[in-house]
Protein backbone atom coordinates (compact mmCIF):
# COMPACT_ATOMS: atom_id res chain seq x y z
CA UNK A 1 14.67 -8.86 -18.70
CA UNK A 2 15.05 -5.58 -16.89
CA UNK A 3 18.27 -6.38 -14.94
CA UNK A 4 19.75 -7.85 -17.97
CA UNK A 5 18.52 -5.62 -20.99
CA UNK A 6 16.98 -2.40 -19.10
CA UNK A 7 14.24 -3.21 -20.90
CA UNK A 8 10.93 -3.39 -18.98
CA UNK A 9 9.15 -6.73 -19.04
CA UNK A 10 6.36 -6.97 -21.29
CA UNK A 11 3.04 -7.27 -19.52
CA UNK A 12 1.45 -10.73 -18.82
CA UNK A 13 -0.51 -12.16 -21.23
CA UNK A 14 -3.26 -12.46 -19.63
CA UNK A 15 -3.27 -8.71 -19.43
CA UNK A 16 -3.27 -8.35 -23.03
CA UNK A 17 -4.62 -11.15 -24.64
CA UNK A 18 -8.06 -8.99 -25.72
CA UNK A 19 -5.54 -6.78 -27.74
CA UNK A 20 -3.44 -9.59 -29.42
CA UNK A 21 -4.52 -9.44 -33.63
CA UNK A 22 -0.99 -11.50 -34.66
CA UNK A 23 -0.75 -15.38 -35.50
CA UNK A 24 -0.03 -16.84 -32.28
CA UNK A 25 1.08 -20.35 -31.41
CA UNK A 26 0.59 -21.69 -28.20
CA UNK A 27 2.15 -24.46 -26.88
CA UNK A 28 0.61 -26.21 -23.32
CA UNK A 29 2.34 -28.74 -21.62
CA UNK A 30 1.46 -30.56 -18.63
CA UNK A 31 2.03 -28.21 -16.06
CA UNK A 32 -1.35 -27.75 -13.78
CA UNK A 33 -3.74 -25.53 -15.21
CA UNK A 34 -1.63 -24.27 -18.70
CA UNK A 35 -3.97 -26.24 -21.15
CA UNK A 36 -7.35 -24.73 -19.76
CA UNK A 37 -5.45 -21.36 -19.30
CA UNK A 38 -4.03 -21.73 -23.36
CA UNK A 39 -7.46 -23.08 -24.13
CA UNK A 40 -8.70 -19.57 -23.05
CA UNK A 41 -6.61 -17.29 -24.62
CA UNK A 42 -7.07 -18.90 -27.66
CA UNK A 43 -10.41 -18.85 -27.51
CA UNK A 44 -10.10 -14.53 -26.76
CA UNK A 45 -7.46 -14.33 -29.49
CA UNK A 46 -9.71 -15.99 -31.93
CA UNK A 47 -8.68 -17.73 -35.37
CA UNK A 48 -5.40 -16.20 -35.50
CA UNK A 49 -4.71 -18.45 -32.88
CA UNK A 50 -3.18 -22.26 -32.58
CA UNK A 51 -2.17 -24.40 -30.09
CA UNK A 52 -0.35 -27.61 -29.61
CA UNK A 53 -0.98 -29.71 -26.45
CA UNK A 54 2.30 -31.90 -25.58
CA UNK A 55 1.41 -33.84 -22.21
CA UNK A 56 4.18 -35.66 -21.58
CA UNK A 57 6.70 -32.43 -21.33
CA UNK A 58 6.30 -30.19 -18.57
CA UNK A 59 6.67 -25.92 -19.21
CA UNK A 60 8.56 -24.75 -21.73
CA UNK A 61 10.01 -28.83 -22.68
CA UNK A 62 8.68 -29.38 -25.43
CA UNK A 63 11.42 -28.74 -27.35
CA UNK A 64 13.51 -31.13 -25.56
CA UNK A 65 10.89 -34.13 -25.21
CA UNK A 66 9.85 -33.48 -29.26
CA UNK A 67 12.83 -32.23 -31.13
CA UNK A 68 11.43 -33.00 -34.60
CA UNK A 69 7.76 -32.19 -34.01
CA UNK A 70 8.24 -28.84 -32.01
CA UNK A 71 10.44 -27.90 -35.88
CA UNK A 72 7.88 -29.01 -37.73
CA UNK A 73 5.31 -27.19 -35.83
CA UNK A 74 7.11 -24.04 -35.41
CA UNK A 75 8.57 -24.14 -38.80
CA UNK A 76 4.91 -25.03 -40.00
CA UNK A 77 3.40 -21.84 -38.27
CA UNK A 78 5.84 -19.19 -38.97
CA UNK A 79 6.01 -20.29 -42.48
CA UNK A 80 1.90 -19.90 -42.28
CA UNK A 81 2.11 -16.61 -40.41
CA UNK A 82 4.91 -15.33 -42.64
CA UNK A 83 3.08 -16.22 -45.86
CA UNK A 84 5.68 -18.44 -47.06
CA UNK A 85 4.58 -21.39 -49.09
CA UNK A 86 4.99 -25.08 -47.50
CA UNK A 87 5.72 -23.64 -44.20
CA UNK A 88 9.51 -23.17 -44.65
């Protein structure tokens, strides 16, 4: 992000996660350790938090293993999160 951008990288998440108050949708795949770790910081965020397990996709493939659901699901939220009615 830096090189490109000059922006600095945001901070880890699990530097912050005490401090996060927005909707938040997490999505674990099957890569060793991310469901306990997204099972955690939901669990700090609290109820302004989701998340969506997809075990057969390894990090960050869900959107290519589950075109239609990862829409639906992050159409769904930000519609919910947004305020708008039905999701969309």
């Amino acid at each position: 992000v830096e090189l490109l951008s000059g922006a600095v990288a945001p901070a880890p998440l699990k530097d912050i996660v005490q401090r996060v108050s927005s909707p938040v949708m997490l999505i674990a795949s099957n890569a060793p350790d991310e469901r306990r770790i997204d099972q955690r910081f939901r669990r700090v965020i609290g109820t302004s938090a989701s998340m969506w397990y997809v075990p057969d996709a390894g990090h960050t493939q869900a959107f290519e293993v589950h075109r239609a659901a990862y829409r639906a699901r992050v159409l769904g939220f930000l519609g919910r999160a947004l305020g708008m009615t039905g999701g969309r």
